[in-house]
Protein backbone atom coordinates (compact mmCIF):
# COMPACT_ATOMS: atom_id res chain seq x y z
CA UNK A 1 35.09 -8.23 153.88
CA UNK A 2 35.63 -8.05 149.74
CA UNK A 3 39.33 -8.72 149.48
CA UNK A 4 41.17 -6.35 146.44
CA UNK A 5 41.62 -9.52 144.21
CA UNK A 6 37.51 -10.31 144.78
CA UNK A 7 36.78 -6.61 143.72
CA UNK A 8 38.39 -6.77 141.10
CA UNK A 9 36.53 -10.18 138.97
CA UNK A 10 33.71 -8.52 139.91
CA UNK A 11 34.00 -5.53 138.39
CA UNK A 12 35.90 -7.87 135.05
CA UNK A 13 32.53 -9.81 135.01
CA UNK A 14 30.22 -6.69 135.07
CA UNK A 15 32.51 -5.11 132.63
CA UNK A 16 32.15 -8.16 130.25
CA UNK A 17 28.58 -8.49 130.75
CA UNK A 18 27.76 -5.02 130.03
CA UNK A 19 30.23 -4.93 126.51
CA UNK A 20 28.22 -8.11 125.51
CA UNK A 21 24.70 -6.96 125.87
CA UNK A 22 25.66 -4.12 123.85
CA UNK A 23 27.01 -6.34 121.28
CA UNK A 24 23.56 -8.43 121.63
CA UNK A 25 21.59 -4.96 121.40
CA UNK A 26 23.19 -3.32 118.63
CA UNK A 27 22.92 -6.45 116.34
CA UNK A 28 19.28 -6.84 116.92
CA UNK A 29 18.83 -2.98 116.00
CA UNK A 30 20.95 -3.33 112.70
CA UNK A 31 19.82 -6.47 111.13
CA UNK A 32 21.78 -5.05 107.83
CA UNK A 33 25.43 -6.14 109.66
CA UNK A 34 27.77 -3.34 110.40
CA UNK A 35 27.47 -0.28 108.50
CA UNK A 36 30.18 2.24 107.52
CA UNK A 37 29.37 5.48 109.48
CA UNK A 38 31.61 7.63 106.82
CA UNK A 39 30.97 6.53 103.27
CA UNK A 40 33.13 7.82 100.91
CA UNK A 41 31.90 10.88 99.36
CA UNK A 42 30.50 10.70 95.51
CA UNK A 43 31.00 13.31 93.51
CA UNK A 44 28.19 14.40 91.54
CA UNK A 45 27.25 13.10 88.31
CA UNK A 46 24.92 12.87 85.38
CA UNK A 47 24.49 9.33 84.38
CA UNK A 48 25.09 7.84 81.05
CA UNK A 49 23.62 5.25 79.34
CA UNK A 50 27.13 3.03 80.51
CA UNK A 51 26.37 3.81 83.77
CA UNK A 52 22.57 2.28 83.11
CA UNK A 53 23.92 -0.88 81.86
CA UNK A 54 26.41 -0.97 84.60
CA UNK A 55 23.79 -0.46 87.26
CA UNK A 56 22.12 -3.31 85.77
CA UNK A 57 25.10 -5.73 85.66
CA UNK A 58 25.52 -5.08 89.05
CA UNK A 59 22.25 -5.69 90.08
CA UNK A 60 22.40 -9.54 88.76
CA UNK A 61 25.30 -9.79 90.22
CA UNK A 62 24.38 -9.38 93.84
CA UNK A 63 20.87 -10.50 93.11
CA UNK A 64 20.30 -13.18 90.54
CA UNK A 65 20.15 -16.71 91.13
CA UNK A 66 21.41 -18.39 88.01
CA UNK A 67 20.41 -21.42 89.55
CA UNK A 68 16.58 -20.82 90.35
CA UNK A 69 17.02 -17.94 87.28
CA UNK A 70 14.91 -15.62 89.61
CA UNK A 71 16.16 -13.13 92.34
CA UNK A 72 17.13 -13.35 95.37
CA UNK A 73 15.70 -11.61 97.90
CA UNK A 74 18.70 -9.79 99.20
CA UNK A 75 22.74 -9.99 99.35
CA UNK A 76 22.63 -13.00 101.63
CA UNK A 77 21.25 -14.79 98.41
CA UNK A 78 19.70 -17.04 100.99
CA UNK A 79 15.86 -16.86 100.09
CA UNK A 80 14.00 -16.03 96.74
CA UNK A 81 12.48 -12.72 96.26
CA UNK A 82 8.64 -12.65 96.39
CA UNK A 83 6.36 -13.92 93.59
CA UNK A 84 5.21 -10.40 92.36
CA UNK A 85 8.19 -9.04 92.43
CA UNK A 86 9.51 -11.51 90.38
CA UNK A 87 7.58 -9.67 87.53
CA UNK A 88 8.77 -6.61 88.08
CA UNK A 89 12.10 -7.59 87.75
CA UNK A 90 11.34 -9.53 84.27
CA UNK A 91 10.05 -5.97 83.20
CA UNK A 92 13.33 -4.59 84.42
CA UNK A 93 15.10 -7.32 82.51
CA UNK A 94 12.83 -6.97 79.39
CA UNK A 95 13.61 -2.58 79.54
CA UNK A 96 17.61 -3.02 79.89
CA UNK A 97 17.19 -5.35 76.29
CA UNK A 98 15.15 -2.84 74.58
CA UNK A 99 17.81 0.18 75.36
CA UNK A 100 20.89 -2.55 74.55
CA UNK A 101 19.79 -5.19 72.44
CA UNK A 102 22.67 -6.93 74.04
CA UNK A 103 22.27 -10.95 73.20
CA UNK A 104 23.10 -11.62 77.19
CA UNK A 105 19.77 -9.71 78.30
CA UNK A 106 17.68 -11.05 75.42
CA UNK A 107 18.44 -14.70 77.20
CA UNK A 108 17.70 -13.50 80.40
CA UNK A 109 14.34 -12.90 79.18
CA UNK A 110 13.88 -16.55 78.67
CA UNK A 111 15.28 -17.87 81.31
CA UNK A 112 13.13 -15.78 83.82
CA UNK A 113 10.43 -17.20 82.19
CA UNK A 114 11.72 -20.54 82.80
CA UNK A 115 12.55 -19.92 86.80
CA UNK A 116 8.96 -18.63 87.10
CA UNK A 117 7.53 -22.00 85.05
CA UNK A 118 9.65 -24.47 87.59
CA UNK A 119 8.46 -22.54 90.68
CA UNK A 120 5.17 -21.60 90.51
CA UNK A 121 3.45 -24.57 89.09
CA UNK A 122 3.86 -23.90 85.26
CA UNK A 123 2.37 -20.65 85.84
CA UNK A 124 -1.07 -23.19 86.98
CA UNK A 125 -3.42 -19.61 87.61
CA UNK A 126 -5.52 -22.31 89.63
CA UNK A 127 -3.12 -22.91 92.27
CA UNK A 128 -4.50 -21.47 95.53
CA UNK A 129 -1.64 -21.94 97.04
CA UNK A 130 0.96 -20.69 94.76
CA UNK A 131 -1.12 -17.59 94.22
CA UNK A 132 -3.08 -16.23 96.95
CA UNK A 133 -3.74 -12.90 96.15
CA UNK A 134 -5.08 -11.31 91.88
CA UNK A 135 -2.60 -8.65 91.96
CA UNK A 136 0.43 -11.13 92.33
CA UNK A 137 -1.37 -12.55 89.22
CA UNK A 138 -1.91 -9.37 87.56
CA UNK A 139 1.50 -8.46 87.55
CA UNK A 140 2.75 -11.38 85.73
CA UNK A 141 0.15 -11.66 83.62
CA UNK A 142 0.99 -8.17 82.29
CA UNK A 143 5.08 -9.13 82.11
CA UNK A 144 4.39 -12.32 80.12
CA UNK A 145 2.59 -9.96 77.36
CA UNK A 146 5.23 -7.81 77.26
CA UNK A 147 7.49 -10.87 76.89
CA UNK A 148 5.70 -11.81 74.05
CA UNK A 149 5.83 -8.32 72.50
CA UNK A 150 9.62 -8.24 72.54
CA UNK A 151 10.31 -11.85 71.78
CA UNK A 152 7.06 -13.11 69.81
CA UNK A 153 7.15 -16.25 71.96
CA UNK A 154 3.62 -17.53 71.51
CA UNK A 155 3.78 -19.64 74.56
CA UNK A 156 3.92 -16.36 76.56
CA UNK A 157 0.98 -14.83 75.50
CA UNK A 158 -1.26 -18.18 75.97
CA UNK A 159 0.31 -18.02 79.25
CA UNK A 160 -0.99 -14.02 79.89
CA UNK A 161 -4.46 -14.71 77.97
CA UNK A 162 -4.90 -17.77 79.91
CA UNK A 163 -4.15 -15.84 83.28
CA UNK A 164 -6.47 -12.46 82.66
CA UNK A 165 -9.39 -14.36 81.82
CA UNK A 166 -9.09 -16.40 84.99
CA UNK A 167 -8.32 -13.00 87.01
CA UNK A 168 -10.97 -11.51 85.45
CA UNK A 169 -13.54 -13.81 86.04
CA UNK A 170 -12.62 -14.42 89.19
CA UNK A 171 -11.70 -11.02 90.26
CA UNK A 172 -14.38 -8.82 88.75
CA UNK A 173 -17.03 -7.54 90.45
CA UNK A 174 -20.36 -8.46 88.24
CA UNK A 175 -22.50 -6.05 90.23
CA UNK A 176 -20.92 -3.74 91.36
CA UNK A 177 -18.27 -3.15 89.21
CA UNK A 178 -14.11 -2.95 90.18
CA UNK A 179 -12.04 -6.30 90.70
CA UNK A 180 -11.44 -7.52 94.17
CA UNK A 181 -7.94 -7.50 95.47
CA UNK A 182 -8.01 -11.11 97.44
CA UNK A 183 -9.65 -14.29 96.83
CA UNK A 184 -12.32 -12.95 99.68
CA UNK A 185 -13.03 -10.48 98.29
CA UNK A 186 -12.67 -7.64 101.16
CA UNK A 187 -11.77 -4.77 99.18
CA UNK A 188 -11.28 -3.44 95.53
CA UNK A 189 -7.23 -2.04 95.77
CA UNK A 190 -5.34 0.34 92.87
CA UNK A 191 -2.84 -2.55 93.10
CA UNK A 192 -5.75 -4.56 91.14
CA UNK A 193 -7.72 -2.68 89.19
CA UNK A 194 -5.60 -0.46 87.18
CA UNK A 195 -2.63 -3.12 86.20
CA UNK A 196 -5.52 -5.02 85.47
CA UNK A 197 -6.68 -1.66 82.89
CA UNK A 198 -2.85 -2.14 81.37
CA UNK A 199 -2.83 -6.27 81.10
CA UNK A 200 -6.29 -5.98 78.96
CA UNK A 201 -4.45 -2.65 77.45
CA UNK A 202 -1.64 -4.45 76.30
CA UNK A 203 -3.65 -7.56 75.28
CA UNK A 204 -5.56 -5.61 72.86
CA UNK A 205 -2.52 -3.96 71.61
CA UNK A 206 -1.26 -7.77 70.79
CA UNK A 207 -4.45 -9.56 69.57
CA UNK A 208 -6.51 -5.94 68.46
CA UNK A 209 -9.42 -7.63 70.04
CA UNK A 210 -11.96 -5.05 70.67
CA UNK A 211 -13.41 -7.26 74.33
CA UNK A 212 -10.44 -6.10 75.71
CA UNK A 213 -10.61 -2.58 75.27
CA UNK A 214 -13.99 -2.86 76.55
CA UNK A 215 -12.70 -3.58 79.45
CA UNK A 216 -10.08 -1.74 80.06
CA UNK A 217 -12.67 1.32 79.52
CA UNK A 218 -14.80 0.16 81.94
CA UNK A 219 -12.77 -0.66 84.62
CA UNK A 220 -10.76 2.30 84.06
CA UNK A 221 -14.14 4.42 84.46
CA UNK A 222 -14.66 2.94 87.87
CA UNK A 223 -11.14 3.22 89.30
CA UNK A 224 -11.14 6.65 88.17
CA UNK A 225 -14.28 7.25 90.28
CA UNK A 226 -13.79 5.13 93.44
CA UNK A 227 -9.72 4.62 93.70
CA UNK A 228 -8.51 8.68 92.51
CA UNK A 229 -9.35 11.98 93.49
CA UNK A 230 -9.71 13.49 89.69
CA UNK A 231 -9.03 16.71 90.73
CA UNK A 232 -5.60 16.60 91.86
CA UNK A 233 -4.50 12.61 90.05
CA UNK A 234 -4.34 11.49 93.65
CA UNK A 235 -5.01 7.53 93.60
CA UNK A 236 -6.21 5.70 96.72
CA UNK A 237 -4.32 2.77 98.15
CA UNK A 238 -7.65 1.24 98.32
CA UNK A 239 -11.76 0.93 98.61
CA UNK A 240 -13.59 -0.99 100.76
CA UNK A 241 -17.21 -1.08 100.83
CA UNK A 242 -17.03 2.20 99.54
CA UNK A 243 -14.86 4.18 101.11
CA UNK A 244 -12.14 5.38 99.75
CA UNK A 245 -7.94 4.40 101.62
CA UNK A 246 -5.99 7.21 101.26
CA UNK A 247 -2.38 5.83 101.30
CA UNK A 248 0.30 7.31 98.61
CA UNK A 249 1.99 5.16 97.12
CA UNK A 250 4.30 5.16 93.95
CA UNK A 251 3.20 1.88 91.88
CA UNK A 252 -0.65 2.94 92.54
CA UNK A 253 0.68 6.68 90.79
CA UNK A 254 2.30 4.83 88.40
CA UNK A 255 -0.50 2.28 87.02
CA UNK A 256 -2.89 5.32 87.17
CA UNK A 257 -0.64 6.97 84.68
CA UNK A 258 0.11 3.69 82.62
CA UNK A 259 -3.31 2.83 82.06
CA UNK A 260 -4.54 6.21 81.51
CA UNK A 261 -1.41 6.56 79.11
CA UNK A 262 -2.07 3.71 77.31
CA UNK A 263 -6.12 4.33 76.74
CA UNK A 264 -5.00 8.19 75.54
CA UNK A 265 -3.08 6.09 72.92
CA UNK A 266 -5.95 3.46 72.66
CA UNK A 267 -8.63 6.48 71.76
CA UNK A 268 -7.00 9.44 71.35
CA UNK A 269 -9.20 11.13 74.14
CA UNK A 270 -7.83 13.55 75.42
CA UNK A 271 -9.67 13.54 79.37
CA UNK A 272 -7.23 9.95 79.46
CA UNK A 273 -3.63 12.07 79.41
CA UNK A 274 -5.01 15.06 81.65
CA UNK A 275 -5.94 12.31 84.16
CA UNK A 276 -1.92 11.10 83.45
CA UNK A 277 -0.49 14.02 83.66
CA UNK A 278 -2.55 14.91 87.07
CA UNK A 279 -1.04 11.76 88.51
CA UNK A 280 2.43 12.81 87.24
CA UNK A 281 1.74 15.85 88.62
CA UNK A 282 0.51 14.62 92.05
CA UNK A 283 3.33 12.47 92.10
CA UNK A 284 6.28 15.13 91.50
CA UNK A 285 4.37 18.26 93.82
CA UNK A 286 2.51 16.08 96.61
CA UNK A 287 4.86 12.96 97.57
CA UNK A 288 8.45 13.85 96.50
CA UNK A 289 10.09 16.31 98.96
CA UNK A 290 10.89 19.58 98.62
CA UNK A 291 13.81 18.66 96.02
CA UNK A 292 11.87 16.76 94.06
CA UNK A 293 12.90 13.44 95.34
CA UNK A 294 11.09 10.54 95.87
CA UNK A 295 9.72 9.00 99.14
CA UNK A 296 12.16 5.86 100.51
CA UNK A 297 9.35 3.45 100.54
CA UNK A 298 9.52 0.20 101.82
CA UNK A 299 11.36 -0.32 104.93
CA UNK A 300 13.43 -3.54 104.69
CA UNK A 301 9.79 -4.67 103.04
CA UNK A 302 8.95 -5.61 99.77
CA UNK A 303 7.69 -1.77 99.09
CA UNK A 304 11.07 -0.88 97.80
CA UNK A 305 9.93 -2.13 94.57
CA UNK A 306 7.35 0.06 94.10
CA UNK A 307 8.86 3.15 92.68
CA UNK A 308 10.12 0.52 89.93
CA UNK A 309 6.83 0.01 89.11
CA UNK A 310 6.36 3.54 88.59
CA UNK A 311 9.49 4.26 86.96
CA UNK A 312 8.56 1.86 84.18
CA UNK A 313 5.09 3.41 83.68
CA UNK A 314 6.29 7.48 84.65
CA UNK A 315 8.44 7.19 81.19
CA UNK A 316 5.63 5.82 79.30
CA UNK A 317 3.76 9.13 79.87
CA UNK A 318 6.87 10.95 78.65
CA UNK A 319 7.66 8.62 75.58
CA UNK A 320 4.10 7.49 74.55
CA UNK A 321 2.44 10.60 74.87
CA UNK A 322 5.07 13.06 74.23
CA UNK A 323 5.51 14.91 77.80
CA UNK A 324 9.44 15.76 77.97
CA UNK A 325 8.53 18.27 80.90
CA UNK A 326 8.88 15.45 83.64
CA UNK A 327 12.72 14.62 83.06
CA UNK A 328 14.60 17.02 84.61
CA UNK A 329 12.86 15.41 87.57
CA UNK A 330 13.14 12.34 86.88
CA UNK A 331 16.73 12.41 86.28
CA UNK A 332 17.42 14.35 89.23
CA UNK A 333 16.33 11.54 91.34
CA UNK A 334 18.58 9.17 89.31
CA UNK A 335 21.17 11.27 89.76
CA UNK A 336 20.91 11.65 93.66
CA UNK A 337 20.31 7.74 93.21
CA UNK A 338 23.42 6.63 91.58
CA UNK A 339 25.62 9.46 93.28
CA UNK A 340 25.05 8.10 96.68
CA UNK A 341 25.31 4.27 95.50
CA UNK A 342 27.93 1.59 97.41
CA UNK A 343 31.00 2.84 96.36
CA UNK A 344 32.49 -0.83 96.50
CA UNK A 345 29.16 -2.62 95.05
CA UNK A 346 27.57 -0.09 92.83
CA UNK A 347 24.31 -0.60 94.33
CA UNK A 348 21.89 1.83 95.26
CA UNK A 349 19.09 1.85 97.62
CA UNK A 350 15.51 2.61 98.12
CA UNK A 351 16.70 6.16 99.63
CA UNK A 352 17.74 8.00 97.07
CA UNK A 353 18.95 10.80 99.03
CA UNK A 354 21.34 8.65 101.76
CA UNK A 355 24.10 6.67 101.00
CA UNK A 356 23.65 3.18 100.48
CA UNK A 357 23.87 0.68 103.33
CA UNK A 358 26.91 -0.81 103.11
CA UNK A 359 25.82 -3.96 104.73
CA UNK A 360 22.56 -6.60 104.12
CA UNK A 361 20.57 -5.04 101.39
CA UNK A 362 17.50 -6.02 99.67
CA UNK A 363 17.04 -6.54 95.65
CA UNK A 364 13.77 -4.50 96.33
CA UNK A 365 14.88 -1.50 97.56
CA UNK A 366 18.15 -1.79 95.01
CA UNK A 367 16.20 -2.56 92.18
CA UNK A 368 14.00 1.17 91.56
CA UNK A 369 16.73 3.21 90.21
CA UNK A 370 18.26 0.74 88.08
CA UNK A 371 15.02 0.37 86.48
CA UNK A 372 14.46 4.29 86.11
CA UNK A 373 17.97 4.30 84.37
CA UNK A 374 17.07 1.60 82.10
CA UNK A 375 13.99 3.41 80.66
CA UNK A 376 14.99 7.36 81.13
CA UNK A 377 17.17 9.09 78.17
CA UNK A 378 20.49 10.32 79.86
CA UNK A 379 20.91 13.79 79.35
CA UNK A 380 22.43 14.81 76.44
């Protein structure tokens, strides 16, 4: 017979069990650390080009190694961010000195440039190892040409030259037509072909060397006829042996409009800004919700970059080729962005519409609205 005393460790040992495989269950679901379940409240608000810089500030602050002078990959700051990536947050860089001219971001330019040299081989395009995939490529070989457009550096536009004409060759598709996404060349991706449109774009912009708009013509011919839908400015995630992936995503939007953008520019023709303004379009009616806001890509994945990607390339159609109609949207979503940021951090997330986590969060998802304040006029 259980004596009181006997009953009663028994049901202190059960007790204790079941409060620690709680514990052990609730920090496997929330691998972002404990999270405040009642932010404080933002009010709302209509950013200013203060708030821009202070957005990006705050970014290096939780993000930047000034050690490795690349990102981290989160608030941890335990691992570096991914390669590509990497570029897109030189661009970021590069568009926060163009709206400040501040002496502190013109540096960061060059030192970026240095943490990419001492990690990745001296930027060694060869390097199977280092690279394994054209797009990861493509994206810095596009950033160091903008590098050298801003700073005139002509080490950084060997570097780009020396990297598109190894993607290229590598990459494009002789036959066929397109460039393959991966070294074995399974499929032909929007990730690929249409930065590739805007590195020969802004190559010919620097050097005025007709081969390259060649090129971009061409390969923006065949992306527009096996990676879009023309009638709506849909693009497809991908194509493989011919048939069209229809994933939405925001950087495939974006480098559609970019490269179309920059060709309208280029030639004056005007089929090149319908086709921008169709993915614009697409982007605004078809994949941001009912509001107008923006899908929360990337779930604690490196996809909270990509709206980044389009941000920087969205506000080329409004600035290059004169289309003001787009940001009231645009702005909306910064607001909503920047509203709901960390009240204690001042970082946002890849959610615009949600507060952001107040625990582990990555420089991926953090890193798309400071980049659409960076490059979008504050309203006036």
């Amino acid at each position: 017979m259980l004596t009181y005393t006997t009953i009663m460790k028994r049901l202190t040992c059960l007790l204790t069990a079941t409060v620690l495989l709680i514990s052990i269950s609730c920090s496997k679901s929330n691998p972002r650390g404990p999270v405040n379940e009642e932010p404080p409240v933002l009010p709302p608000v209509s950013f200013t080009s203060k708030d821009a810089t202070a957005a990006f500030n705050t970014f290096n602050q939780y993000f930047y190694s000034t050690t490795d002078k690349l990102y981290y990959s989160n608030t941890e700051k335990k691992d570096i961010g991914a390669i590509w990536t990497q570029a897109v947050y030189w661009d970021l860089i590069m568009d926060t000195y163009k709206r400040t001219g501040d002496a502190a971001h013109r540096r960061m330019i060059d030192d970026l440039y240095q943490g990419g040299y001492n990690r990745y081989d001296k930027y060694n395009w060869r390097n199977k190892v280092v690279w394994f995939i054209y797009d990861d490529m493509m994206w810095w070989i596009i950033s160091l040409a903008h590098a050298h457009q801003i700073t005139g550096n002509q080490e950084y536009l060997t570097r780009s030259i020396e990297g598109f004409q190894y993607v290229y060759q590598e990459s494009y598709d002789k036959e066929h037509g397109g460039m393959w996404w991966d070294f074995n060349h399974t499929g032909k991706n929007s990730c690929i072909n249409f930065p590739t449109v805007i590195a020969a774009m802004t190559l010919y912009n620097i050097t005025k060397e007709t081969a390259y708009l060649d090129k971009a013509k061409d390969l923006y011919s065949w992306s527009l006829a096996n990676l879009t839908d023309s009638t709506t400015g849909r693009a497809a995630d991908n194509n493989i042996r011919g048939n069209k992936g229809w994933s939405d995503y925001t950087y495939n939007q974006g480098t559609f409009i970019g490269a179309a953008v920059m060709l309208y520019k280029a030639t004056g023709q005007q089929s090149y800004l319908d086709n921008a303004k169709k993915g614009a379009d697409y982007t605004q009616q078809k994949m941001s919700d009912a509001d107008g806001i923006l899908p929360a890509e990337g779930d604690w994945n490196e996809q909270g970059v990509l709206k980044a990607i389009l941000a920087h390339y969205l506000l080329t159609l409004v600035k290059d080729a004169n289309q003001p109609q787009y940001l009231p949207w645009i702005r909306k979503n910064i607001n909503m962005a920047w509203g709901n940021r960390d009240a204690a951090r001042g970082i946002m997330h890849r959610n615009y519409k949600i507060p952001c986590p107040t625990g582990i969060v990555q420089s991926y998802e953090a890193s798309s609205a400071v980049e659409f304040m960076q490059v979008c006029p504050p309203e006036k």
